[in-house]
Protein backbone atom coordinates (compact mmCIF):
# COMPACT_ATOMS: atom_id res chain seq x y z
CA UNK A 1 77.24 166.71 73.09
CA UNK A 2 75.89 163.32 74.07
CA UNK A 3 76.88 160.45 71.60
CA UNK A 4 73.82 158.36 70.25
CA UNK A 5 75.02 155.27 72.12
CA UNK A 6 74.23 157.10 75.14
CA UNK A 7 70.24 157.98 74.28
CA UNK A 8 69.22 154.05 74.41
CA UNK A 9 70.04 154.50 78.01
CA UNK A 10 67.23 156.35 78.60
CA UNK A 11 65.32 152.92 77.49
CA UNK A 12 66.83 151.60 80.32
CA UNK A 13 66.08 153.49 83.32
CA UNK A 14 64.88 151.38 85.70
CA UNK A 15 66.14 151.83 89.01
CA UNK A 16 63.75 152.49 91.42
CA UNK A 17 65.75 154.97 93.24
CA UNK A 18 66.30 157.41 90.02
CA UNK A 19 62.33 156.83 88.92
CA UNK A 20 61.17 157.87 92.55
CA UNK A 21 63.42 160.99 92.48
CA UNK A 22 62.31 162.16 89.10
CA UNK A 23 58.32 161.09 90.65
CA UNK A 24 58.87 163.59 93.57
CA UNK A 25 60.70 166.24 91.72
CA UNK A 26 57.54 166.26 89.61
CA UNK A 27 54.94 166.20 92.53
CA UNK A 28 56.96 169.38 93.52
CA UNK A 29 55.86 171.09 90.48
CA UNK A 30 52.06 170.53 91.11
CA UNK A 31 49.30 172.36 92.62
CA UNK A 32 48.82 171.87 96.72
CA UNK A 33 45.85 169.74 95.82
CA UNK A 34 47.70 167.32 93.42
CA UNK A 35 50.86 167.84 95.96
CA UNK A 36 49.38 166.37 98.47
CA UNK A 37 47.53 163.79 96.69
CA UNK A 38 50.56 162.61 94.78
CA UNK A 39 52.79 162.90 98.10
CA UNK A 40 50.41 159.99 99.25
CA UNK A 41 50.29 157.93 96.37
CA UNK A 42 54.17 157.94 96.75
CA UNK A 43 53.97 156.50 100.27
CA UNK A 44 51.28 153.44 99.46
CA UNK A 45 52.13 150.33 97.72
CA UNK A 46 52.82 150.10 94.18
CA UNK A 47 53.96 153.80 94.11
CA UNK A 48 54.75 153.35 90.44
CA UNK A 49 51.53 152.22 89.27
CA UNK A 50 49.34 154.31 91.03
CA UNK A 51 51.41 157.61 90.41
CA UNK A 52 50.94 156.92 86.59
CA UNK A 53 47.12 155.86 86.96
CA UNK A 54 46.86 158.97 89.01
CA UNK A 55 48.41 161.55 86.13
CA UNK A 56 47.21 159.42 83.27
CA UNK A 57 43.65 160.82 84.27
CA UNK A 58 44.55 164.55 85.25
CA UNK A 59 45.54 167.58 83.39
CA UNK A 60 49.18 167.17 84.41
CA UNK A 61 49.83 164.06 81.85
CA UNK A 62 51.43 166.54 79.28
CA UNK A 63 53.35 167.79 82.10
CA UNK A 64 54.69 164.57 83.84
CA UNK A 65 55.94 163.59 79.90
CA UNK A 66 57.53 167.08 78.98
CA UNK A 67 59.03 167.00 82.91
CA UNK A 68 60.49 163.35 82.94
CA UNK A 69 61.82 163.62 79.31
CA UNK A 70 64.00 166.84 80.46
CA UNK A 71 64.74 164.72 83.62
CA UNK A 72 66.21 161.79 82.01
CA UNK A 73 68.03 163.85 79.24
CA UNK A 74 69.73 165.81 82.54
CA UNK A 75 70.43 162.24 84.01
CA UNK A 76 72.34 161.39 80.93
CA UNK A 77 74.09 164.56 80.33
CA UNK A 78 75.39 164.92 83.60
CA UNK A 79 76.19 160.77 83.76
CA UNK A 80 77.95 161.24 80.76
CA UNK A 81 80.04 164.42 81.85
CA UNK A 82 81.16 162.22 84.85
CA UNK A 83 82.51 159.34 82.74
CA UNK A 84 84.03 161.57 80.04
CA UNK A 85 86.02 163.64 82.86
CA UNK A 86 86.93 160.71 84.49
CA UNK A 87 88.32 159.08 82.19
CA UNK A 88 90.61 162.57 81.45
């Protein structure tokens, strides 16, 4: 079980490393079409923005919500399961 001190991390997510994983597991998920189109968007400048323009206006925003949610709350679990053994 994750203590509640740990679930304002997920507030603070920010490195760009972590959000570009969780972008491209995501655009794995997706249709060819989207795939591809996503893929690209990745690769431009201002990946960030454009990635959420991009699923803000499709049929995937549901998804990319549901999929990054489950993403972080994996993040946390596992960061947590490191520090806790660890610290053993």
């Amino acid at each position: 079980m994750v203590p509640p001190s740990w679930i304002t991390y997920t507030t603070q997510i920010k490195d760009f490393f972590v959000i570009l994983k969780c972008c491209n597991k995501f655009v794995g998920f997706n249709s060819i079409f989207e795939t591809n189109k996503l893929i690209q968007i990745l690769q431009q400048r201002h990946p960030f923005r454009h990635f959420k323009h991009t699923v803000d206006h499709s049929e995937f925003r549901q998804d990319w919500f549901a999929f990054k949610q489950q993403f972080i709350e994996k993040l946390i679990t596992e960061t947590f399961q490191m520090h806790t053994s660890s610290e053993e």
